[in-house]
N, C-alpha and C. Protein backbone atom coordinates (compact mmCIF):
# COMPACT_ATOMS: atom_id res chain seq x y z
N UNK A 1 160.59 91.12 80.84
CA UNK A 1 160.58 92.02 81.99
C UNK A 1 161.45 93.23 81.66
N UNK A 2 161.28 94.03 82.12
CA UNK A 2 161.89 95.50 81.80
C UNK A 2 163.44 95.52 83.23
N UNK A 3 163.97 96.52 82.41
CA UNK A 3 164.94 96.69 83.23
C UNK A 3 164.60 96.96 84.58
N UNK A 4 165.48 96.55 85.74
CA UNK A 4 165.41 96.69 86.71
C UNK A 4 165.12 97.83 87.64
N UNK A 5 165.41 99.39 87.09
CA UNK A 5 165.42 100.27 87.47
C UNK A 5 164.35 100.93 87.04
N UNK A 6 163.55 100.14 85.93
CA UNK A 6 162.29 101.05 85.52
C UNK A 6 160.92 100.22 85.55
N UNK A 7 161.05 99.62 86.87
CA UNK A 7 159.94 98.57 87.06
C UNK A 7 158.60 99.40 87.99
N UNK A 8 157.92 98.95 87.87
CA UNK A 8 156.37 99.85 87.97
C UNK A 8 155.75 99.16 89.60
N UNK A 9 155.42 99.34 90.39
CA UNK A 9 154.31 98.84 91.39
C UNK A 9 154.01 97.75 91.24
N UNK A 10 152.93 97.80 90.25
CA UNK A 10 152.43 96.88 89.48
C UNK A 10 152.95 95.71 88.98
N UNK A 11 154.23 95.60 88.55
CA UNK A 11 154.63 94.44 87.96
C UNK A 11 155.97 94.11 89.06
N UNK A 12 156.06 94.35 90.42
CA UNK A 12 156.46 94.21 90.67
C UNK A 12 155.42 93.28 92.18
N UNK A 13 154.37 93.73 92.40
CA UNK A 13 153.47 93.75 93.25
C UNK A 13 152.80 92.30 92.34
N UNK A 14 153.10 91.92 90.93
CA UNK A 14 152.60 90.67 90.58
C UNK A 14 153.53 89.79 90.31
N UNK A 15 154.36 90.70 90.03
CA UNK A 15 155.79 89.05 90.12
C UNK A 15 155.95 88.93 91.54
N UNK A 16 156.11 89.27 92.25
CA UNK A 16 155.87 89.07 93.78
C UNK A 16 154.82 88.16 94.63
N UNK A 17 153.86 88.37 93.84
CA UNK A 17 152.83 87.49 93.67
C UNK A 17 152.49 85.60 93.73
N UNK A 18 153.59 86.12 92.42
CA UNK A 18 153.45 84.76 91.25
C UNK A 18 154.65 84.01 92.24
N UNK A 19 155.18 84.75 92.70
CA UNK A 19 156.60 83.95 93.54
C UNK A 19 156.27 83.47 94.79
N UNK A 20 155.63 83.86 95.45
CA UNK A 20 154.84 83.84 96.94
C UNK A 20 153.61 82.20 96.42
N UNK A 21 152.78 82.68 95.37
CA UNK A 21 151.91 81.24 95.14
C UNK A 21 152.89 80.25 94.67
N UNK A 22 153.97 80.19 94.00
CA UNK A 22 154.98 79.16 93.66
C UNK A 22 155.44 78.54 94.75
N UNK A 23 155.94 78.83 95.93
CA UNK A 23 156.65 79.07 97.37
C UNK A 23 155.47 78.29 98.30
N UNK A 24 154.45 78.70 98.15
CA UNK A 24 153.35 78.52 99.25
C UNK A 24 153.52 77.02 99.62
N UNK A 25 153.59 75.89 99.49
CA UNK A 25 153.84 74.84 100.10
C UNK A 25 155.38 74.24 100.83
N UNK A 26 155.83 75.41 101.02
CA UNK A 26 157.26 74.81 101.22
C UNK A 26 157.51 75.46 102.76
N UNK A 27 158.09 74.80 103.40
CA UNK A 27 158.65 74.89 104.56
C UNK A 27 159.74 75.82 104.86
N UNK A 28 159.21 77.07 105.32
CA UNK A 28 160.53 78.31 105.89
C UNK A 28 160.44 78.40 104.25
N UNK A 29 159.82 79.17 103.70
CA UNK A 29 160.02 79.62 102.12
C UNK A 29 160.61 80.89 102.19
N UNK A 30 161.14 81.59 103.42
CA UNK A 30 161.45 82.72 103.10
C UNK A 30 162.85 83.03 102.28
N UNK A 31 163.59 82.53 102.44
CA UNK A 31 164.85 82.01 101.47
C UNK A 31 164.96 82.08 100.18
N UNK A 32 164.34 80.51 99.78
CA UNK A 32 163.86 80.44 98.30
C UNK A 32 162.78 81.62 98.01
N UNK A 33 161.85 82.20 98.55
CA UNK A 33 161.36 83.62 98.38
C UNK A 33 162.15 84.69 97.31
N UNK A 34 163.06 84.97 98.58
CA UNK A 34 163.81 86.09 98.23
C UNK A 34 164.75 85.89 97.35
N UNK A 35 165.28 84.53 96.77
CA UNK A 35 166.26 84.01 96.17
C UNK A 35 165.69 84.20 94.60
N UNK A 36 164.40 83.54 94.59
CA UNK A 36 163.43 84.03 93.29
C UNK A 36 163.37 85.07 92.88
N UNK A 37 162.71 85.87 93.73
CA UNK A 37 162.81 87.53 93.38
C UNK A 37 163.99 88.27 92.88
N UNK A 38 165.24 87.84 93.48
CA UNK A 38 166.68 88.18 93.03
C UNK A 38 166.42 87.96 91.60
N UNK A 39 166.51 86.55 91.74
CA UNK A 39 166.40 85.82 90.12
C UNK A 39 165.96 86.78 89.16
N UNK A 40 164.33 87.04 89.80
CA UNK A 40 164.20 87.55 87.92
C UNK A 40 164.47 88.70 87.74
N UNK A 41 164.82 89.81 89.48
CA UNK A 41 164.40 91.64 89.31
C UNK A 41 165.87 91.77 89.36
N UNK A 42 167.17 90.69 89.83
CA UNK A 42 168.24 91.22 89.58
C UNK A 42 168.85 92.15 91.09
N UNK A 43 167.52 92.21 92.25
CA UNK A 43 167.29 92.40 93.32
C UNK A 43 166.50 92.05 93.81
N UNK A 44 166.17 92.60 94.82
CA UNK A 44 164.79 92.35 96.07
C UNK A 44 164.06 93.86 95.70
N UNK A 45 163.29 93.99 95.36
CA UNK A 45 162.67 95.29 95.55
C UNK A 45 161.86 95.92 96.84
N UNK A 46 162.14 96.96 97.23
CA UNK A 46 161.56 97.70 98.62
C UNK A 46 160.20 97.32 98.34
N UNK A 47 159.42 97.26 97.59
CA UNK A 47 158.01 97.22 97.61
C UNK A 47 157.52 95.62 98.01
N UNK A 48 158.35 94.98 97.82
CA UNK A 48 157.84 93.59 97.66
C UNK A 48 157.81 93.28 99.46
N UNK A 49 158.51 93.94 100.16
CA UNK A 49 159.21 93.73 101.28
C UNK A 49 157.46 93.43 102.30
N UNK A 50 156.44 94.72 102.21
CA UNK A 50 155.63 93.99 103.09
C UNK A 50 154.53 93.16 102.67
N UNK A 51 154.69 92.92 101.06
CA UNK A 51 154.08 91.59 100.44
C UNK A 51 154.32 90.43 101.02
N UNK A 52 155.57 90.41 101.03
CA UNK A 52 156.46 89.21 101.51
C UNK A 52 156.20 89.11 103.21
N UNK A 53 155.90 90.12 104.14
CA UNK A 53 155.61 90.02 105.08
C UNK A 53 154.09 89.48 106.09
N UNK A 54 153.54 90.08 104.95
CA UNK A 54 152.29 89.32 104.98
C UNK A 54 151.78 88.42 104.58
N UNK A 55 152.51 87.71 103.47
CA UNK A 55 151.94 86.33 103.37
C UNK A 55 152.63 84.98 104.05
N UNK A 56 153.88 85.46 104.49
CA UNK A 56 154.47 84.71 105.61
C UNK A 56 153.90 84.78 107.00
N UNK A 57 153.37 85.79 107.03
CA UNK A 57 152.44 86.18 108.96
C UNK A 57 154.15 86.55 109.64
N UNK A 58 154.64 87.45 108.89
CA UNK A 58 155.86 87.50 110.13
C UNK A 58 156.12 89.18 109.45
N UNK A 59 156.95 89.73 110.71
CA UNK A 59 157.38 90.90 110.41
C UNK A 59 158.13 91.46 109.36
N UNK A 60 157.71 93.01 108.95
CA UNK A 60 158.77 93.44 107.53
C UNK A 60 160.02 93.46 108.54
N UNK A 61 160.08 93.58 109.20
CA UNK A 61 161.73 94.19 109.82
C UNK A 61 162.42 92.72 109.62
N UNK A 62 161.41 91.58 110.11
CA UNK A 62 162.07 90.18 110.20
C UNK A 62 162.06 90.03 108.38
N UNK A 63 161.77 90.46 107.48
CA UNK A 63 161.93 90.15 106.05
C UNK A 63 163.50 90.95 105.96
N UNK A 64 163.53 92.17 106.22
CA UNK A 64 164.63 93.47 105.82
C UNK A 64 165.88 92.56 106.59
N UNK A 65 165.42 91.99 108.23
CA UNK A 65 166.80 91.64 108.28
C UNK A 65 167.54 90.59 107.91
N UNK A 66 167.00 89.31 106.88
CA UNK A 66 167.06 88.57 105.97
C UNK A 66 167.59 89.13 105.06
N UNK A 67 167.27 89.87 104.47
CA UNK A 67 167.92 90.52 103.41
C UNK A 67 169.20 91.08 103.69
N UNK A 68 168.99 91.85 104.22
CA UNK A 68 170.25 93.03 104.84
C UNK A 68 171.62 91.99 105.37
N UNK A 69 171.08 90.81 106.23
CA UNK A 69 172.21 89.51 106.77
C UNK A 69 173.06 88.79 105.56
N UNK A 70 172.09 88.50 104.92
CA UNK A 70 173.13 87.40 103.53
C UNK A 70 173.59 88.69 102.53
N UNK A 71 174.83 88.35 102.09
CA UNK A 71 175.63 89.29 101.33
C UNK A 71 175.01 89.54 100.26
N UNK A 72 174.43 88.23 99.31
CA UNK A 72 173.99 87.76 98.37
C UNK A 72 173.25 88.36 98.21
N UNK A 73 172.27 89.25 98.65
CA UNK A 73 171.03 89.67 98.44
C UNK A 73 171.37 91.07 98.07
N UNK A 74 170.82 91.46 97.14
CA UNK A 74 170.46 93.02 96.98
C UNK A 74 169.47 94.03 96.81
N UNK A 75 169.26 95.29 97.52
CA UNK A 75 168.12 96.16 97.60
C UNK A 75 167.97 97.26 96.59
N UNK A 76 169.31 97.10 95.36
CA UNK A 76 169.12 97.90 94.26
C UNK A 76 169.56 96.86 93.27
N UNK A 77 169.71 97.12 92.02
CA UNK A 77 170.00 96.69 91.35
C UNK A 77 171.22 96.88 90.98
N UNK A 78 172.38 95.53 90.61
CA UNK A 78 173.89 95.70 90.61
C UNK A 78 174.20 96.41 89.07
N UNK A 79 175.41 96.69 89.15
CA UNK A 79 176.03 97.34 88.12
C UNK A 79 175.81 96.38 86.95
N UNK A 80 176.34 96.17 85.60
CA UNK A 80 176.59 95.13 84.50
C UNK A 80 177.22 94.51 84.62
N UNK A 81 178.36 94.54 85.55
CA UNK A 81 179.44 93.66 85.97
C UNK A 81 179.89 93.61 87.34
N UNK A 82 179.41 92.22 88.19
CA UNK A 82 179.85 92.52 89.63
C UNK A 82 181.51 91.91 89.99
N UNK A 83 182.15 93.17 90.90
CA UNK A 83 183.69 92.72 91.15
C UNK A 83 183.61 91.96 92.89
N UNK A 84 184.18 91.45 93.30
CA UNK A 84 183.66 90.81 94.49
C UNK A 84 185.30 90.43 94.89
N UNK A 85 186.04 90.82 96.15
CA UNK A 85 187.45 91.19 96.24
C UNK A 85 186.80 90.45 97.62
N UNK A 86 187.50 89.39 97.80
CA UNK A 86 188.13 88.69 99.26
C UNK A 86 188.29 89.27 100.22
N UNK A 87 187.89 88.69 101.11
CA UNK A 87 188.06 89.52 102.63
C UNK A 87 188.60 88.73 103.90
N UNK A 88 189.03 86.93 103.15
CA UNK A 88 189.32 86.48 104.31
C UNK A 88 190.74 86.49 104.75
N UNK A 89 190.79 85.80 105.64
CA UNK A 89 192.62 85.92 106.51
C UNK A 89 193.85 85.81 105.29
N UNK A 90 193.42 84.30 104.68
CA UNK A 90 194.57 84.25 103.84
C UNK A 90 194.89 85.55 102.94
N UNK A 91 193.71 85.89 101.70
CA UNK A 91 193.92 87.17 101.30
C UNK A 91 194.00 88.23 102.08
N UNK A 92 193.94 88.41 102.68
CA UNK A 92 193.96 89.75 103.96
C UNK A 92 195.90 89.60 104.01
N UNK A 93 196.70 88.40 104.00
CA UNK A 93 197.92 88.35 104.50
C UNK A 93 198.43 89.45 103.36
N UNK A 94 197.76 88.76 102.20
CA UNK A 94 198.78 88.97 100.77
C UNK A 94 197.85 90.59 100.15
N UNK A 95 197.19 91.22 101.07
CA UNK A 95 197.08 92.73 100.46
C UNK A 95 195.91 92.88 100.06
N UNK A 96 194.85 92.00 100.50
CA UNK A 96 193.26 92.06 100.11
C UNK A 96 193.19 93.76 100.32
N UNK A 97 193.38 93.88 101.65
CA UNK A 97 192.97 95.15 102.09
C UNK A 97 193.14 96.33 101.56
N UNK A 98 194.30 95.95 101.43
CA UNK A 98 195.07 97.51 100.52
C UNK A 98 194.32 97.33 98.94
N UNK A 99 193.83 96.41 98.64
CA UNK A 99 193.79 96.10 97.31
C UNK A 99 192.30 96.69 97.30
N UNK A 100 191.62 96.69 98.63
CA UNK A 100 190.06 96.37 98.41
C UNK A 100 190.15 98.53 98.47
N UNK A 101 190.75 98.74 99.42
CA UNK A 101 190.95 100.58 99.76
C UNK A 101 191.16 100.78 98.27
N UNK A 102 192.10 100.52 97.87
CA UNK A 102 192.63 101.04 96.65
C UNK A 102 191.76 101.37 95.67
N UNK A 103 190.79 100.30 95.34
CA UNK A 103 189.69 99.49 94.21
C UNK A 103 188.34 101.06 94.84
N UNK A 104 188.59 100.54 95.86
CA UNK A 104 186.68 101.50 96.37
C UNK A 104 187.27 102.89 96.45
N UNK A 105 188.60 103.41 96.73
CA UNK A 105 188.90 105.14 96.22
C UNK A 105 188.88 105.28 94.78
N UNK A 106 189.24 104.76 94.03
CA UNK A 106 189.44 104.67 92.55
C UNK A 106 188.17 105.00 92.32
N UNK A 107 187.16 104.16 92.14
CA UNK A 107 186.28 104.07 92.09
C UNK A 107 185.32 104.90 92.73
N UNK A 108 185.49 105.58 93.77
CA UNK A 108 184.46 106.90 94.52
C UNK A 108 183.54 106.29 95.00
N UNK A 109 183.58 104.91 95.64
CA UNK A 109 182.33 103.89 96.26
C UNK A 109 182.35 102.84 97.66
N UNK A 110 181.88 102.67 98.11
CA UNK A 110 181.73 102.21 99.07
C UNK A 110 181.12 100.72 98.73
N UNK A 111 181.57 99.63 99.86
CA UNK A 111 181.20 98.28 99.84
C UNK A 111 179.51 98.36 99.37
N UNK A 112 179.50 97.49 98.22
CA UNK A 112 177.78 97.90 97.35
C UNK A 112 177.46 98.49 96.86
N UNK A 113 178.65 99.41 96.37
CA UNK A 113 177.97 100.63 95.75
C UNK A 113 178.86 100.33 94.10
N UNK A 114 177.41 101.01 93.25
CA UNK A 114 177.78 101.04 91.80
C UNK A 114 178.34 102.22 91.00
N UNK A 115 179.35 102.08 89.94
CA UNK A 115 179.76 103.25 89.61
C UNK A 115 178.74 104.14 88.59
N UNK A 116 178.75 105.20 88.62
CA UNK A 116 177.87 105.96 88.23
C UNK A 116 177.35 105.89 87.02
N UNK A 117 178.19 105.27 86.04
CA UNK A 117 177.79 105.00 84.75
C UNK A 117 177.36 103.38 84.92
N UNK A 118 176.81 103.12 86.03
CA UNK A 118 176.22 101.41 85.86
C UNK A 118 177.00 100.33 85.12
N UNK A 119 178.27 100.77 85.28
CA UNK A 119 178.79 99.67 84.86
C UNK A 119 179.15 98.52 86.20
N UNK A 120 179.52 99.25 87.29
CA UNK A 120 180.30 97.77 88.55
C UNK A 120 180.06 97.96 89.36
N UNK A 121 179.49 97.17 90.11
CA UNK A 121 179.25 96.80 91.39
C UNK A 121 180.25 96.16 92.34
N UNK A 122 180.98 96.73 93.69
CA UNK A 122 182.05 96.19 94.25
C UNK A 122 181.46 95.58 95.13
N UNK A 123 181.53 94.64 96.01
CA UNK A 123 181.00 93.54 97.11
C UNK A 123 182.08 92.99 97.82
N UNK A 124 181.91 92.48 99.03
CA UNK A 124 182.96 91.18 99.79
C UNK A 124 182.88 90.62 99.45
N UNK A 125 183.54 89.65 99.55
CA UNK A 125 183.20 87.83 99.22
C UNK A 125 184.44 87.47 100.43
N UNK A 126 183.59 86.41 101.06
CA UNK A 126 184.75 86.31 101.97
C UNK A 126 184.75 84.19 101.68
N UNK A 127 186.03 84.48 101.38
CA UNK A 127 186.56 83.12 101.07
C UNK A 127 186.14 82.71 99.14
N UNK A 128 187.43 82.72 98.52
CA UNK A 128 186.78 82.03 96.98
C UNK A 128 187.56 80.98 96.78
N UNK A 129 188.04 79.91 97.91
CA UNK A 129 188.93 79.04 97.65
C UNK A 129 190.41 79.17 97.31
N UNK A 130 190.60 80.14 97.03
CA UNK A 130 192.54 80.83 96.04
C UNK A 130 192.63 81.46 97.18
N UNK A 131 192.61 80.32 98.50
CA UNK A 131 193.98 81.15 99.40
C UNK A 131 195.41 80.46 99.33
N UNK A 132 195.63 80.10 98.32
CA UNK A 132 197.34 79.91 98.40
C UNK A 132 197.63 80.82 97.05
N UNK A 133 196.57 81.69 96.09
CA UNK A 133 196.70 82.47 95.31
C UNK A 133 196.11 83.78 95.54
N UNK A 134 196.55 84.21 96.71
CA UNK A 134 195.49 85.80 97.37
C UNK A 134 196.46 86.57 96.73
N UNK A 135 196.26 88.02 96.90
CA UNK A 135 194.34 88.30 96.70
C UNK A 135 193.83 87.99 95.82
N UNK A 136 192.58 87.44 95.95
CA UNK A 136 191.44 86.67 94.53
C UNK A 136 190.78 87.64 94.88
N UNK A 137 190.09 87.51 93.60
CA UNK A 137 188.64 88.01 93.10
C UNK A 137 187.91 87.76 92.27
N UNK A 138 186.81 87.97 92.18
CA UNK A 138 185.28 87.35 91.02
C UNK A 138 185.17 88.47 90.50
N UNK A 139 184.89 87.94 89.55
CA UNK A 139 184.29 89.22 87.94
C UNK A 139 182.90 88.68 87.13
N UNK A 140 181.94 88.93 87.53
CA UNK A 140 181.16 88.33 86.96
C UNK A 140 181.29 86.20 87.22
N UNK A 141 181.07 86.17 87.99
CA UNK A 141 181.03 85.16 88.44
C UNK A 141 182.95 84.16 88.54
N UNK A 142 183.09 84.75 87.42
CA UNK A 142 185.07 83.93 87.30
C UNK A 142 185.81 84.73 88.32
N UNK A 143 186.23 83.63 88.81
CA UNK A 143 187.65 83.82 89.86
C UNK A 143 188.97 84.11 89.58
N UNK A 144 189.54 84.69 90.05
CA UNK A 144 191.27 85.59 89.83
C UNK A 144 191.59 85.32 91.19
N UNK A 145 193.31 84.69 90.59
CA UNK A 145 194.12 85.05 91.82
C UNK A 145 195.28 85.79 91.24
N UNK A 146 195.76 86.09 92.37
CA UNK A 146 197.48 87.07 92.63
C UNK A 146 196.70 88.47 91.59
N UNK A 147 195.29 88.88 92.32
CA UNK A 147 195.38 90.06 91.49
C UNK A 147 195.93 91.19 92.62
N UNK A 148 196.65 92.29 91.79
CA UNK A 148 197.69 93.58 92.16
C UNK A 148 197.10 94.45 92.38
N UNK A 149 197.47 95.40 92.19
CA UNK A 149 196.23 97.05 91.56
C UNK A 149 196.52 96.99 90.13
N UNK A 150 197.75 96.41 89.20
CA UNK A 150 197.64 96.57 87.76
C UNK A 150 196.55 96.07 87.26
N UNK A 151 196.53 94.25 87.79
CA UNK A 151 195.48 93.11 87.17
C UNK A 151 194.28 94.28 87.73
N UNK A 152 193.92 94.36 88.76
CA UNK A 152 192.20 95.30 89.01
C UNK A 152 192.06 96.22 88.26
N UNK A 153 193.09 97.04 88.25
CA UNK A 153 192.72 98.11 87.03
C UNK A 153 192.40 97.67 85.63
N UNK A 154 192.67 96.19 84.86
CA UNK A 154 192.81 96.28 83.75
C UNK A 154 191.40 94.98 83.77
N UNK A 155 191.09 95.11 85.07
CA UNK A 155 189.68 93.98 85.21
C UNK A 155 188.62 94.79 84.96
N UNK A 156 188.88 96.23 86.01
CA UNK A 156 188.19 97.16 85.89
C UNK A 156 187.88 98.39 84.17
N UNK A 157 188.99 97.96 84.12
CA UNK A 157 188.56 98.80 82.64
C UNK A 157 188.21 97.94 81.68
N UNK A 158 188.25 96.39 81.70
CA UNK A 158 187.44 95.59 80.84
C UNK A 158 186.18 96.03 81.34
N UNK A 159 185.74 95.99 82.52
CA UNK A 159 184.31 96.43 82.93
C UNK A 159 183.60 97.50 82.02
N UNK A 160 184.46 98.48 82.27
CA UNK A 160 183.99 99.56 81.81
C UNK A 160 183.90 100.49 82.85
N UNK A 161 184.43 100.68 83.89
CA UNK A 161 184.44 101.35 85.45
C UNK A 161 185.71 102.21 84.80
């Protein structure tokens, strides 16, 4: 499959396809649906959205707000490396917040948004278990605790951000 950002109608309108006839016997498939599609495009693609609507018999808006509800899901494709900074109470005590402001000015981005050279993708994550080690965060799937602004910066420039 070709990169994510240079995918065609066409091969998106048949992997969409192939995922929908895989799905077809399962109960409330809209889930595992969209969970597939992640899988292989790395997102959900806008086009697939009233594929997916019509072979379920239910509304695109009821597909979009599935998507748009779980964090997990995405409508572009993420950076090479996703950072994912805590948002719950415990980290919130120990400086999530300031940590999360800090991270998305640095960076010139907003919650979901990738840095311009495609290297990182910033996200919530609310709760990663390390609340007696806040603020945590995920890097590509591995967890950090007691990260600072030094540790983010030097997470972030392993990235390449």
């Amino acid at each position: 499959m070709q990169k994510p950002n240079h995918l065609t109608p066409e091969e998106v309108r048949c992997r969409t396809e192939e995922v929908l006839a895989a799905h077809a016997g399962l109960e409330g498939p809209l889930l595992p649906i969209l969970q597939a599609l992640q899988s292989g495009f790395g997102f959900i693609p806008q086009e697939a959205v009233p594929q997916i609507a019509e072979a379920l018999n239910i509304g695109r808006a009821e597909v979009h707000g599935v998507i748009t509800f779980y964090h997990d899901f995405r409508d572009a494709p993420a950076g090479r490396h996703v950072v994912k900074i805590c948002r719950a109470e415990a980290c919130q005590a120990q400086g999530a917040n300031a940590l999360a402001d800090a991270t998305l000015a640095k960076l010139g981005l907003q919650w979901h948004g990738t840095t311009a050279n495609g290297a990182v993708t910033v996200e919530p994550v609310y709760c990663l278990g390390l609340c007696a080690c806040g603020p945590a965060a995920m890097v590509d799937g591995q967890v950090v605790g007691r990260v600072d602004s030094a540790r983010m910066d030097a997470l972030l420039a392993e990235a390449g951000a």
